[in-house]
PDB file of N, CA and C in Angstrom:
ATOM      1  N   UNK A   1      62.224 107.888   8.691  1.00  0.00           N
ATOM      2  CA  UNK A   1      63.600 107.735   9.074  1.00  0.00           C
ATOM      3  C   UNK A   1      64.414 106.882   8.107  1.00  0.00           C
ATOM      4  N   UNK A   2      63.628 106.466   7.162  1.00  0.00           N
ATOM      5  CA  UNK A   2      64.611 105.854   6.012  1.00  0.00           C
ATOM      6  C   UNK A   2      66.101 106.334   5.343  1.00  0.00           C
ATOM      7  N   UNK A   3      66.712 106.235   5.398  1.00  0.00           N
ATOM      8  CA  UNK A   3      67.727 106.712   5.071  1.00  0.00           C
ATOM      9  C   UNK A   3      68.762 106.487   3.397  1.00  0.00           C
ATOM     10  N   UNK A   4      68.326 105.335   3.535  1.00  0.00           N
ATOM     11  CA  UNK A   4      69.011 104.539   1.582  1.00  0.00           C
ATOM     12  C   UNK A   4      68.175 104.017   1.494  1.00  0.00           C
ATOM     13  N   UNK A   5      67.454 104.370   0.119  1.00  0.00           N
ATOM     14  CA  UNK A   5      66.390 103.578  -0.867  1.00  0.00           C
ATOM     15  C   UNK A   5      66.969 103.823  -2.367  1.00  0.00           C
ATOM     16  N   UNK A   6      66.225 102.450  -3.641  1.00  0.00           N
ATOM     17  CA  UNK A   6      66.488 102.983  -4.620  1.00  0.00           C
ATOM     18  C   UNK A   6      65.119 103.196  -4.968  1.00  0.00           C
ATOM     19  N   UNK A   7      65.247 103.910  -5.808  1.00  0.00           N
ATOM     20  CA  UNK A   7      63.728 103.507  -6.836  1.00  0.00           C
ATOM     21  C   UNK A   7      63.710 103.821  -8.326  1.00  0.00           C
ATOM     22  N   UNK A   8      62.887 102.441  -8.317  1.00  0.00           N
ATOM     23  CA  UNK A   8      62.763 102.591 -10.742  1.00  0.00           C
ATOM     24  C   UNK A   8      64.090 101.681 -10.584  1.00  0.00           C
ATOM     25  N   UNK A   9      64.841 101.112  -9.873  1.00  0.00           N
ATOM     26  CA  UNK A   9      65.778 100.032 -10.195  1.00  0.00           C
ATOM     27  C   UNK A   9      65.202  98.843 -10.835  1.00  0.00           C
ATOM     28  N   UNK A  10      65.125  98.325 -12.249  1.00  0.00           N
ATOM     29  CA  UNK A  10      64.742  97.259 -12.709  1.00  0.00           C
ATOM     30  C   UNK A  10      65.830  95.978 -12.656  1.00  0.00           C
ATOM     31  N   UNK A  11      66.627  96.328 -12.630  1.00  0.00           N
ATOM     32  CA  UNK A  11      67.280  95.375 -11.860  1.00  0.00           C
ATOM     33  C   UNK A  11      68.050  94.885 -10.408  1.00  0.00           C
ATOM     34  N   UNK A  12      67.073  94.314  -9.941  1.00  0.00           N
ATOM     35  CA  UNK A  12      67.194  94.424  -8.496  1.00  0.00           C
ATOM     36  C   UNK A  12      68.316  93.951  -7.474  1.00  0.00           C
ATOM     37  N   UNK A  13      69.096  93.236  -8.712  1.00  0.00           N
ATOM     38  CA  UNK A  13      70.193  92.598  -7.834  1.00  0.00           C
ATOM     39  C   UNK A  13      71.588  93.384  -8.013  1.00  0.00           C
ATOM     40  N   UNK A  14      71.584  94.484  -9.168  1.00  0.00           N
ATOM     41  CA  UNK A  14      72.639  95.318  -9.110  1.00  0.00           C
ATOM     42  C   UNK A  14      71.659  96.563  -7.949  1.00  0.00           C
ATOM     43  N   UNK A  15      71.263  96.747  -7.898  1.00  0.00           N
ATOM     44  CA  UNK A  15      70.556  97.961  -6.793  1.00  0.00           C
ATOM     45  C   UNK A  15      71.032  97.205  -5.385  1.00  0.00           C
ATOM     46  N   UNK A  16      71.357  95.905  -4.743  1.00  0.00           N
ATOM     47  CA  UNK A  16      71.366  95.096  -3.884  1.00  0.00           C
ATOM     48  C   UNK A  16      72.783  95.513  -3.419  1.00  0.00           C
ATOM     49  N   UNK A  17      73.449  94.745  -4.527  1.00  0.00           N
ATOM     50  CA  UNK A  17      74.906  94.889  -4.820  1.00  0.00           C
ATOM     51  C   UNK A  17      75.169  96.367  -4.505  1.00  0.00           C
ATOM     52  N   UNK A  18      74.878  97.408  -5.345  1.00  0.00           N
ATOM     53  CA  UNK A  18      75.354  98.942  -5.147  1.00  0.00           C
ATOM     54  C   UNK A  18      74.937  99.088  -3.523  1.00  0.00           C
ATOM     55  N   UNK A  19      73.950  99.045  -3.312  1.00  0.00           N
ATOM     56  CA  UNK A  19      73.561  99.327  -1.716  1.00  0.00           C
ATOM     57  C   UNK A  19      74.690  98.718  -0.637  1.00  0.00           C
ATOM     58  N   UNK A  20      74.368  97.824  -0.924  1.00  0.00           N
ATOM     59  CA  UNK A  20      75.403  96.873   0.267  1.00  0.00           C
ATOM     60  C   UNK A  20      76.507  97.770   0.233  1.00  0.00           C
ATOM     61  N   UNK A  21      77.379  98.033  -1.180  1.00  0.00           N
ATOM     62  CA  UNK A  21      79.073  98.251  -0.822  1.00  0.00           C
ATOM     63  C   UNK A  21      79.039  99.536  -0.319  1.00  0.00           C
ATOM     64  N   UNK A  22      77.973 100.263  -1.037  1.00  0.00           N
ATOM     65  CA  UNK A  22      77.897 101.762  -0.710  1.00  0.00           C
ATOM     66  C   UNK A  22      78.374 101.838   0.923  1.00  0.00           C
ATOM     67  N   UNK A  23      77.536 101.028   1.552  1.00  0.00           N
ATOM     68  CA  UNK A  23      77.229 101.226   3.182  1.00  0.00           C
ATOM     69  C   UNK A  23      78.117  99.718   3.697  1.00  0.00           C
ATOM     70  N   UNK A  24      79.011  99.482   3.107  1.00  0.00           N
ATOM     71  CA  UNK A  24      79.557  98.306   3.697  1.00  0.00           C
ATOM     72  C   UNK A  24      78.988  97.209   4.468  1.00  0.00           C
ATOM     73  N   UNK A  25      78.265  96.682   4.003  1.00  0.00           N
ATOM     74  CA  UNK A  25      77.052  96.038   4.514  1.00  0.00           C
ATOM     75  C   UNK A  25      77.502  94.246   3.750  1.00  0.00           C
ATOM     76  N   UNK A  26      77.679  93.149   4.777  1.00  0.00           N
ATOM     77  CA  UNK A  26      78.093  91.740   4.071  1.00  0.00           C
ATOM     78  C   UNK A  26      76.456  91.411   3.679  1.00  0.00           C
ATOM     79  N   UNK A  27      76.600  90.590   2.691  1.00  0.00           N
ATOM     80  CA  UNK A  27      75.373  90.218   2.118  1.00  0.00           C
ATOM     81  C   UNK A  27      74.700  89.382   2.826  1.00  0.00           C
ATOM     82  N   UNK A  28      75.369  88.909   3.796  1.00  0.00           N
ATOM     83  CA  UNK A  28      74.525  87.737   4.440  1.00  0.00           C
ATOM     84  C   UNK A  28      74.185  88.486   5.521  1.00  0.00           C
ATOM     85  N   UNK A  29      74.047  89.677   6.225  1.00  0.00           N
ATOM     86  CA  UNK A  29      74.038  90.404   6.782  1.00  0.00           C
ATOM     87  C   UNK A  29      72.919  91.096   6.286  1.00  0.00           C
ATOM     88  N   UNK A  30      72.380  91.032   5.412  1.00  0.00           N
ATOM     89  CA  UNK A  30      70.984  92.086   4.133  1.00  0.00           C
ATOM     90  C   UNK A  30      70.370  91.230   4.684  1.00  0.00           C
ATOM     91  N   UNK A  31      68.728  91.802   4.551  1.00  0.00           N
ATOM     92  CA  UNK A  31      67.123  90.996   4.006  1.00  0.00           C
ATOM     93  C   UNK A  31      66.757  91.916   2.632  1.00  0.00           C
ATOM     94  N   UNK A  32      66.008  91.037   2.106  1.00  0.00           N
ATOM     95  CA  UNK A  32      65.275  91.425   1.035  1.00  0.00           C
ATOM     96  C   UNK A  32      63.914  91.058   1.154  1.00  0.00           C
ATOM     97  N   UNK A  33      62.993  91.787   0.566  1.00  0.00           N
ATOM     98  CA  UNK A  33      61.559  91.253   0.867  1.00  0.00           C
ATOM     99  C   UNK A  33      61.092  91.564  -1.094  1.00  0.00           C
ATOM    100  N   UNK A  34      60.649  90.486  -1.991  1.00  0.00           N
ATOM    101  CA  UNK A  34      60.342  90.667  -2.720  1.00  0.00           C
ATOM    102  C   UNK A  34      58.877  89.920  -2.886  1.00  0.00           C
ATOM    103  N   UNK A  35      58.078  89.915  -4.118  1.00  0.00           N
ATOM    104  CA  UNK A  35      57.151  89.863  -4.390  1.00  0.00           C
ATOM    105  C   UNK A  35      56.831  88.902  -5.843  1.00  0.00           C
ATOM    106  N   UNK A  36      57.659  89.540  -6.842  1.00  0.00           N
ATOM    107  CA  UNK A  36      57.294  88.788  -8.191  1.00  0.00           C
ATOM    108  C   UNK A  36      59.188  88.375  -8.826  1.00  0.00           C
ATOM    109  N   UNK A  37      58.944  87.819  -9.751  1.00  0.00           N
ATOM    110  CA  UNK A  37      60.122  87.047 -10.402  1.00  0.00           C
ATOM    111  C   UNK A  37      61.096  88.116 -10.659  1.00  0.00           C
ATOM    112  N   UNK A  38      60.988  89.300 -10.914  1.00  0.00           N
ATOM    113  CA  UNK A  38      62.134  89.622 -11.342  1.00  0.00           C
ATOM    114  C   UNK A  38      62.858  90.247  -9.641  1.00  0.00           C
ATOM    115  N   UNK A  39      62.484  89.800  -8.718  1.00  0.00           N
ATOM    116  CA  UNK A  39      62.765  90.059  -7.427  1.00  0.00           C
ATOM    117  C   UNK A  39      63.756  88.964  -6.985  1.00  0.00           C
ATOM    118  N   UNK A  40      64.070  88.050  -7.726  1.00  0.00           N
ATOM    119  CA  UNK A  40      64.509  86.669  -7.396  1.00  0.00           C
ATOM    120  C   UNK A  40      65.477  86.159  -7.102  1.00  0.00           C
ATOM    121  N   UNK A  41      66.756  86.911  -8.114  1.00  0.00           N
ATOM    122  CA  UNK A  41      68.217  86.942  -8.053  1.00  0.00           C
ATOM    123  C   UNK A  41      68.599  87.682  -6.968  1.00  0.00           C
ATOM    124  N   UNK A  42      67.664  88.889  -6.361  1.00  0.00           N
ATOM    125  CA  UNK A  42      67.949  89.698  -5.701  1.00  0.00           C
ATOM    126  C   UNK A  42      68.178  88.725  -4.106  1.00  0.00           C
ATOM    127  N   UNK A  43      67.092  88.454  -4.114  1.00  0.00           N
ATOM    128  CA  UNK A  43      66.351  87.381  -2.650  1.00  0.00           C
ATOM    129  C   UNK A  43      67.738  85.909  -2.569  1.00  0.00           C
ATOM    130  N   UNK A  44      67.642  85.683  -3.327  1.00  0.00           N
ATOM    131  CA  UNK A  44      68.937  84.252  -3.355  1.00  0.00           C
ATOM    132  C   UNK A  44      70.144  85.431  -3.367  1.00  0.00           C
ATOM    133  N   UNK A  45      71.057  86.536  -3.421  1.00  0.00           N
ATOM    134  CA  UNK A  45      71.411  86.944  -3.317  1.00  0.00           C
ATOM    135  C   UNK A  45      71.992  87.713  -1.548  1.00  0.00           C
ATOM    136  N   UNK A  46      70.700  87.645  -1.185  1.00  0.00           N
ATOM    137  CA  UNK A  46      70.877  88.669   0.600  1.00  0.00           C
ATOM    138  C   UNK A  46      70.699  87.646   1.883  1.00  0.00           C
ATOM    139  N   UNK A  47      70.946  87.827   2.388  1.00  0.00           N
ATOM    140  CA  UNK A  47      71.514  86.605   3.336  1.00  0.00           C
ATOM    141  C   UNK A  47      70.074  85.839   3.897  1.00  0.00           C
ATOM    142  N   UNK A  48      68.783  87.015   3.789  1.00  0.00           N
ATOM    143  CA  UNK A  48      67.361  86.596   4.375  1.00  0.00           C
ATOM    144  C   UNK A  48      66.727  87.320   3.494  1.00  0.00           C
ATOM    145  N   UNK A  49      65.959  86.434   2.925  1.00  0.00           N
ATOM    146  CA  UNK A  49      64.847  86.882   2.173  1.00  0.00           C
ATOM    147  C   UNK A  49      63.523  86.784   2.683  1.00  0.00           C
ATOM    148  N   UNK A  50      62.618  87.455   1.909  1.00  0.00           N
ATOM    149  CA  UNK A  50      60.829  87.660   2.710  1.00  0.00           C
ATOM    150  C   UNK A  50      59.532  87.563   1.370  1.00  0.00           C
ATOM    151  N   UNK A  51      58.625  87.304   1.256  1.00  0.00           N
ATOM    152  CA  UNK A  51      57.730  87.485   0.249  1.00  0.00           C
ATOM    153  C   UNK A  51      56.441  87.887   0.903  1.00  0.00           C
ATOM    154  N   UNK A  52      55.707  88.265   0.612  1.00  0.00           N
ATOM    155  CA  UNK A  52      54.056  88.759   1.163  1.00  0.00           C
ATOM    156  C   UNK A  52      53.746  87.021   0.550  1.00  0.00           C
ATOM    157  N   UNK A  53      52.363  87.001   1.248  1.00  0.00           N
ATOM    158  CA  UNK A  53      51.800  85.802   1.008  1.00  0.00           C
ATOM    159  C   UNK A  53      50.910  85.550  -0.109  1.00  0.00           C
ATOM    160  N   UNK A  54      50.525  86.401  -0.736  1.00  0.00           N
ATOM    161  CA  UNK A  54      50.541  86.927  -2.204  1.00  0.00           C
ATOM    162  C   UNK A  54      51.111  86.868  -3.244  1.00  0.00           C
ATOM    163  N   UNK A  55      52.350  86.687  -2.824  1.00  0.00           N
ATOM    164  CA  UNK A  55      53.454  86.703  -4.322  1.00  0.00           C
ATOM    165  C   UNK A  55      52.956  85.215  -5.257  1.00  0.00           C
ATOM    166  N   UNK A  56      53.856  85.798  -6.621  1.00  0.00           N
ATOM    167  CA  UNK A  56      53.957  84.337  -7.313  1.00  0.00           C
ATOM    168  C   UNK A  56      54.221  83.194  -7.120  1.00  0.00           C
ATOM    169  N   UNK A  57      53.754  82.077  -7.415  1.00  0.00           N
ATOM    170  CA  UNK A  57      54.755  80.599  -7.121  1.00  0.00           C
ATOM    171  C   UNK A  57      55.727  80.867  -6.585  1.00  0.00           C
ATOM    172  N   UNK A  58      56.559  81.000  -8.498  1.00  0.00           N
ATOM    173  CA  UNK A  58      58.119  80.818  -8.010  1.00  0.00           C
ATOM    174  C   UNK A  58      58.773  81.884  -6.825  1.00  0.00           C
ATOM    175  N   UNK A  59      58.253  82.999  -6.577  1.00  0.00           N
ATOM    176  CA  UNK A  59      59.130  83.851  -5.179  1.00  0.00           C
ATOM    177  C   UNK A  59      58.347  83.229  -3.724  1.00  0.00           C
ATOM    178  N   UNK A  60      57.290  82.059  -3.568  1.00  0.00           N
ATOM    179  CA  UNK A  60      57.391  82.118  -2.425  1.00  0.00           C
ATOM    180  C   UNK A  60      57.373  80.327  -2.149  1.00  0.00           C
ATOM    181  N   UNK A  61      58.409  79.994  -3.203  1.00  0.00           N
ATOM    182  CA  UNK A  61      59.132  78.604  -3.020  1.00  0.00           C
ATOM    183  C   UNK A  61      60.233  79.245  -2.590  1.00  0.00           C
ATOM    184  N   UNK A  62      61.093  80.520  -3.310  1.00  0.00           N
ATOM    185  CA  UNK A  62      62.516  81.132  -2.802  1.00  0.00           C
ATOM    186  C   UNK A  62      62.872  81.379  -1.450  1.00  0.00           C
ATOM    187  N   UNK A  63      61.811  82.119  -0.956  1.00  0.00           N
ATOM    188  CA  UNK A  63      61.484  83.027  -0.271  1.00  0.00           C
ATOM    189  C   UNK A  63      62.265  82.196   1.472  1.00  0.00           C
ATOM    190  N   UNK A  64      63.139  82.533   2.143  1.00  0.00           N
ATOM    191  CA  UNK A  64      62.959  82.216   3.389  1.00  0.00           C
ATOM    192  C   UNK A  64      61.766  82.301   4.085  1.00  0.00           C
ATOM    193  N   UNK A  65      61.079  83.357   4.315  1.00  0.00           N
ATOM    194  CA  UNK A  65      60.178  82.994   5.035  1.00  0.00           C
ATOM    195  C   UNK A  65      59.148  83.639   4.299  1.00  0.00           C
ATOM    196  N   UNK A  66      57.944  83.058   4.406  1.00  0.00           N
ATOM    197  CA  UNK A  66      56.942  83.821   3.954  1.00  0.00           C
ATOM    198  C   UNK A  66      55.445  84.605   5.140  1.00  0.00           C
ATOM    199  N   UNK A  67      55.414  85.802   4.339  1.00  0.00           N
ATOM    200  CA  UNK A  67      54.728  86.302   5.564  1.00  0.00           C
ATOM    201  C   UNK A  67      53.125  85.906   5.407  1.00  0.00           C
ATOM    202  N   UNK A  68      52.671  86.207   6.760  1.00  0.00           N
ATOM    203  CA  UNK A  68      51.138  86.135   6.795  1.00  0.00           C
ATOM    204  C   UNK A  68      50.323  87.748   6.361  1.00  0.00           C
ATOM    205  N   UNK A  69      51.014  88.547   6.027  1.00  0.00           N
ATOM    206  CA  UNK A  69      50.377  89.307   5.223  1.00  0.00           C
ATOM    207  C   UNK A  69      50.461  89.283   3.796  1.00  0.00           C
ATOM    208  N   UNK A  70      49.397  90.201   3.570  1.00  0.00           N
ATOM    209  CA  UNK A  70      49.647  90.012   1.712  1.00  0.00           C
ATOM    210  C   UNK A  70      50.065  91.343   1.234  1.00  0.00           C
ATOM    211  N   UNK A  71      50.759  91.804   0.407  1.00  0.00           N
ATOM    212  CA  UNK A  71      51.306  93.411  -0.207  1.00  0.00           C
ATOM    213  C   UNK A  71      50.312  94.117   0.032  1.00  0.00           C
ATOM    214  N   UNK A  72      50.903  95.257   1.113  1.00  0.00           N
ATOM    215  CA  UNK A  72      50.179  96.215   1.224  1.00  0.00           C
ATOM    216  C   UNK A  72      49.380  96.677   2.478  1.00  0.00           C
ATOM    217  N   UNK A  73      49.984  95.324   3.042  1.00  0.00           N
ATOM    218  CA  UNK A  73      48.690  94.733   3.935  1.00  0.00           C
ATOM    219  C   UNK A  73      49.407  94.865   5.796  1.00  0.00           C
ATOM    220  N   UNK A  74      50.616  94.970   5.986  1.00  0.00           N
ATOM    221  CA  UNK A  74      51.342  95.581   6.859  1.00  0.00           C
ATOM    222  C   UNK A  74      52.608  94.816   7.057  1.00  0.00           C
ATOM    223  N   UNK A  75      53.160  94.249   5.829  1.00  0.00           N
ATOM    224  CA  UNK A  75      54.173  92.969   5.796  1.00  0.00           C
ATOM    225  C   UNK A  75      55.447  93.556   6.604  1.00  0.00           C
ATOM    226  N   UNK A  76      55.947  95.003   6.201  1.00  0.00           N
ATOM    227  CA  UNK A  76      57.235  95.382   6.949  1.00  0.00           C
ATOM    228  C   UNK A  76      56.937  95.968   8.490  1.00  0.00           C
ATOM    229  N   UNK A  77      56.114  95.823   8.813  1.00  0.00           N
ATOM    230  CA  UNK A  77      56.147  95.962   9.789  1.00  0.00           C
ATOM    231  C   UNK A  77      56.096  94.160  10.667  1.00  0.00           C
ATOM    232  N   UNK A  78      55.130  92.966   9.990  1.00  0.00           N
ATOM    233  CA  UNK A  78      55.500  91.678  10.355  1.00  0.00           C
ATOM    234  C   UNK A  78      56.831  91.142  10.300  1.00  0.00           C
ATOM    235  N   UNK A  79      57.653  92.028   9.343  1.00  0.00           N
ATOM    236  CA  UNK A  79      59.318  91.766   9.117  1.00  0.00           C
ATOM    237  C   UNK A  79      59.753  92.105  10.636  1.00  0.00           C
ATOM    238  N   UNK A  80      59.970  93.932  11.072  1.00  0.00           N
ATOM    239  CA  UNK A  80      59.765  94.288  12.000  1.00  0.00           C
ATOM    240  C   UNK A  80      59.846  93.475  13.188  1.00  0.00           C
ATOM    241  N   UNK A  81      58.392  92.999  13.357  1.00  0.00           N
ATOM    242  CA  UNK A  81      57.858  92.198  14.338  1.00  0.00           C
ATOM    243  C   UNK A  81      58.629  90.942  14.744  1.00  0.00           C
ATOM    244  N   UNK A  82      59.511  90.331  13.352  1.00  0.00           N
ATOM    245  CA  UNK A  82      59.397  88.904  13.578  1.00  0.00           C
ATOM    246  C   UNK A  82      61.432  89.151  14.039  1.00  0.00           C
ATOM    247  N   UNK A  83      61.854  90.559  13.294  1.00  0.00           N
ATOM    248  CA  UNK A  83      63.590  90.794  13.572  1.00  0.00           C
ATOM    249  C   UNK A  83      63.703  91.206  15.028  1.00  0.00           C
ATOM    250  N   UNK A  84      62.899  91.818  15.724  1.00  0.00           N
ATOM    251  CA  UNK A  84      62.567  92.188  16.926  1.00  0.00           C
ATOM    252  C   UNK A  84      62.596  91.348  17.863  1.00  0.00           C
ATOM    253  N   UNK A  85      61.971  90.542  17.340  1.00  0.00           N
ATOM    254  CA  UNK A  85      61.293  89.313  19.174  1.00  0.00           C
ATOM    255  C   UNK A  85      62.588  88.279  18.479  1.00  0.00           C
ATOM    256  N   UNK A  86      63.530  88.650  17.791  1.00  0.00           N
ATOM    257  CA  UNK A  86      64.958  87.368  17.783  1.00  0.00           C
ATOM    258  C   UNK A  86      65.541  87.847  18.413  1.00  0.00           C
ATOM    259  N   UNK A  87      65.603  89.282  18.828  1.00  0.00           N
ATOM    260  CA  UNK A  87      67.197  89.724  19.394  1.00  0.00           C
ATOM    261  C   UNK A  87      66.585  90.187  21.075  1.00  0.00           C
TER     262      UNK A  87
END
């Protein structure tokens, strides 16, 4: 049921940017869930950011929250889990 994805965007914070306006979407209003450094600008960029518990140093000092899974391992669905039981 996905509906907007990019992919092969190497730069992740114009892919952020294009997404959001496309769909009128406020940035603080986004999550991002990244993993390694060049994910970084993107994450300080969206109003909530996420990292697997795996990532590098520097993305899971950034990171709002960091998950108890590691990539691959069932993290968007712990995203899921954790946007769910707030509302």
């Amino acid at each position: 049921g996905i509906k907007h994805c990019i992919f092969g965007q190497e730069d992740k914070l114009a892919g952020c940017i294009k997404l959001l306006s496309d769909l009128n979407i406020e940035r603080t209003n986004a999550a991002y869930i990244g993993d390694d450094n060049i994910d970084i600008p993107a994450m300080e960029y969206c109003g909530i950011s996420f990292t697997v518990s795996d990532s590098v140093n520097p993305v899971l000092k950034k990171a709002n929250i960091v998950l108890k899974c590691k990539g691959g391992e069932g993290a968007i669905r712990e995203i899921s889990d954790l946007i769910f039981e707030e509302n």
